[in-house]
PDB file of N, CA and C in Angstrom:
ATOM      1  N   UNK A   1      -0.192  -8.689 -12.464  1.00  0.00           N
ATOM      2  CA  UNK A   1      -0.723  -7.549 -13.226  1.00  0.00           C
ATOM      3  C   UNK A   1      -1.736  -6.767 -12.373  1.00  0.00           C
ATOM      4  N   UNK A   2      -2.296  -7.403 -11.360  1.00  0.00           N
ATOM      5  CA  UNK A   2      -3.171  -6.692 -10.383  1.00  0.00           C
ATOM      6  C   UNK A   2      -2.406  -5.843  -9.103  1.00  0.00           C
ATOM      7  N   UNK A   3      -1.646  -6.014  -9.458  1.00  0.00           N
ATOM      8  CA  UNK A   3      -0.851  -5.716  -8.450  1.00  0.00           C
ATOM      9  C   UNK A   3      -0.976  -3.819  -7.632  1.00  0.00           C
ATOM     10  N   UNK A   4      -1.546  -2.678  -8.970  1.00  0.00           N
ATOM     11  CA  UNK A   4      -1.890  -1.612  -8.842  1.00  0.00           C
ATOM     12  C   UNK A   4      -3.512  -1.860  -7.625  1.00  0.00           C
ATOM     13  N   UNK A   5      -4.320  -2.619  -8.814  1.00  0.00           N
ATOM     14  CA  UNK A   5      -5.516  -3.033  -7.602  1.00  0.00           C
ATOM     15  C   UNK A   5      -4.964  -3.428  -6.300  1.00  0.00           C
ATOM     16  N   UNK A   6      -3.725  -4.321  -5.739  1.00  0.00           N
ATOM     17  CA  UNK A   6      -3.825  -4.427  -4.538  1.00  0.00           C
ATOM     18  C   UNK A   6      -3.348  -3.679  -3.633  1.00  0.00           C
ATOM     19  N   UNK A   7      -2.155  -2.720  -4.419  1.00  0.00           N
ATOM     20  CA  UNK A   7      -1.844  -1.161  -3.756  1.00  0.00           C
ATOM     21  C   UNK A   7      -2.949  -0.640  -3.778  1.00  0.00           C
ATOM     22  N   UNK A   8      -3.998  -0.193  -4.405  1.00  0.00           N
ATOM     23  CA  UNK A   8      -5.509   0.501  -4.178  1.00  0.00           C
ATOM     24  C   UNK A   8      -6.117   0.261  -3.146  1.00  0.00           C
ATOM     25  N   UNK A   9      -6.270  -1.023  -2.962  1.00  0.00           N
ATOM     26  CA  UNK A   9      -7.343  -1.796  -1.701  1.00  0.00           C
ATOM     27  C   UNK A   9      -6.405  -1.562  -0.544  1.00  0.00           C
ATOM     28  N   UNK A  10      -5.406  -1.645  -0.239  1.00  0.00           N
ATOM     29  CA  UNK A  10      -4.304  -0.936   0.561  1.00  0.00           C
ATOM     30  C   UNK A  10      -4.321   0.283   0.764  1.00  0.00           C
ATOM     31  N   UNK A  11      -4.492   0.829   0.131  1.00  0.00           N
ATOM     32  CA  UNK A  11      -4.616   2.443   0.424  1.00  0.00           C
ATOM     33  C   UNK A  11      -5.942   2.971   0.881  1.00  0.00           C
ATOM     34  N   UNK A  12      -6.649   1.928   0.497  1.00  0.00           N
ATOM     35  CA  UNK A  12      -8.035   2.254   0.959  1.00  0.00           C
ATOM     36  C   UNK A  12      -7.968   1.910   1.953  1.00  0.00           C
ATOM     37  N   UNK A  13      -7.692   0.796   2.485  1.00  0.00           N
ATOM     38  CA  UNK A  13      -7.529   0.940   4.167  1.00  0.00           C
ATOM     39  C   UNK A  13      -7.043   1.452   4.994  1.00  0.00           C
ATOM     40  N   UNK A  14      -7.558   2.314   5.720  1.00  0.00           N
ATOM     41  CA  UNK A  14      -6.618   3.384   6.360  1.00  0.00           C
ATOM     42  C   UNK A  14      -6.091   2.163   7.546  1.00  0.00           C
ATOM     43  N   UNK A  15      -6.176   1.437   7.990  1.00  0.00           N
ATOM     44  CA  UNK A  15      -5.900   0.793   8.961  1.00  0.00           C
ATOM     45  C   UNK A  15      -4.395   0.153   8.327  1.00  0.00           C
ATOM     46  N   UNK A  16      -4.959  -0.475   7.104  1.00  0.00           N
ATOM     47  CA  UNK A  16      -3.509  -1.034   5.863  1.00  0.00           C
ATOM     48  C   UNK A  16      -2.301  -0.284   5.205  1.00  0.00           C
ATOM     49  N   UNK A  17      -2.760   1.397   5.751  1.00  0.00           N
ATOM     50  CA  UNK A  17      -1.933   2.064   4.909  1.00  0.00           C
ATOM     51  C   UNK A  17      -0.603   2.484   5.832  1.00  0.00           C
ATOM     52  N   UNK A  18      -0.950   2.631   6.951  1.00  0.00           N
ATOM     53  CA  UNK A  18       0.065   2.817   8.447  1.00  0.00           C
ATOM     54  C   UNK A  18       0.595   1.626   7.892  1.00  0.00           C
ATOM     55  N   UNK A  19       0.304   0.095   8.112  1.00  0.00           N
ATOM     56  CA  UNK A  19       1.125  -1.127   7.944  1.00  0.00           C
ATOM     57  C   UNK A  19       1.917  -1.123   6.768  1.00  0.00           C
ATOM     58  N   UNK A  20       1.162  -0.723   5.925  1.00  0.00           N
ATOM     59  CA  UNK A  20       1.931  -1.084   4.413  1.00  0.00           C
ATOM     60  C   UNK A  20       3.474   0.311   4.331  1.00  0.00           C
ATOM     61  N   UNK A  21       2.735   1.098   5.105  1.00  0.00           N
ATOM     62  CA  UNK A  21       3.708   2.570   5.368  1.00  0.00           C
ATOM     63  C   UNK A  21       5.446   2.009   5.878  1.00  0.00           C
ATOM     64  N   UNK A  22       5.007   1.597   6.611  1.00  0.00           N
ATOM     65  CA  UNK A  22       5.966   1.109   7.711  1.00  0.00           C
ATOM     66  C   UNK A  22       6.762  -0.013   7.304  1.00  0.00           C
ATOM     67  N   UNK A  23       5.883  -0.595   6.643  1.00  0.00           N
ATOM     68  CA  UNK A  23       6.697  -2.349   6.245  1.00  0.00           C
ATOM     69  C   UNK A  23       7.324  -1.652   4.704  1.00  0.00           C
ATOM     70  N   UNK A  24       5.972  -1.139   3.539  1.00  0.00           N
ATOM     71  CA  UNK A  24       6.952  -1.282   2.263  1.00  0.00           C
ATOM     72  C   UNK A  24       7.146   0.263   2.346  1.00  0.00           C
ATOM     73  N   UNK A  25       7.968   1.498   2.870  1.00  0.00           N
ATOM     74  CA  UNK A  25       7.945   2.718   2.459  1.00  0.00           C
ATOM     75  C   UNK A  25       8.639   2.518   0.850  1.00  0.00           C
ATOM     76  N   UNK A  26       9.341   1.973   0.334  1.00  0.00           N
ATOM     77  CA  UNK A  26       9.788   1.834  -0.896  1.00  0.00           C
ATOM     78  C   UNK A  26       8.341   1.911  -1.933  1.00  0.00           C
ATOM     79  N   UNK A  27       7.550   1.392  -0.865  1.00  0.00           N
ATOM     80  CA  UNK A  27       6.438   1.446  -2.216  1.00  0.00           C
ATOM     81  C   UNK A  27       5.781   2.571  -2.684  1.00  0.00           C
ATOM     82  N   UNK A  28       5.802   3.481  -1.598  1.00  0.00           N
ATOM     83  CA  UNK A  28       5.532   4.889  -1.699  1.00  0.00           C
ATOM     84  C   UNK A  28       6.319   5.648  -2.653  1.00  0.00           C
ATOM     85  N   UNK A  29       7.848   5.272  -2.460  1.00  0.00           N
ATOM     86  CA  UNK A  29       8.708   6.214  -3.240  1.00  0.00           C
ATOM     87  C   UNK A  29       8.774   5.596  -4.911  1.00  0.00           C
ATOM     88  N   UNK A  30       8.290   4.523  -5.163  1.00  0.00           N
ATOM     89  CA  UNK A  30       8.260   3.820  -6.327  1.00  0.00           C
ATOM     90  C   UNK A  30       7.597   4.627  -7.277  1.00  0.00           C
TER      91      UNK A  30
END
């Protein structure tokens, strides 16, 4: 159920957001 919070803290990292970019782009288009 936290799962929005851990996309947040992800996005807040700009360092996490290139990684998370690259690994989940699905999560973007979700």
């Amino acid at each position: 159920m936290h799962f929005d919070d851990y996309k947040t803290i992800q996005f807040h990292r700009r360092e996490r957001v290139l990684y998370v970019t690259f690994n989940r782009p699905e999560v973007l288009n979700a």
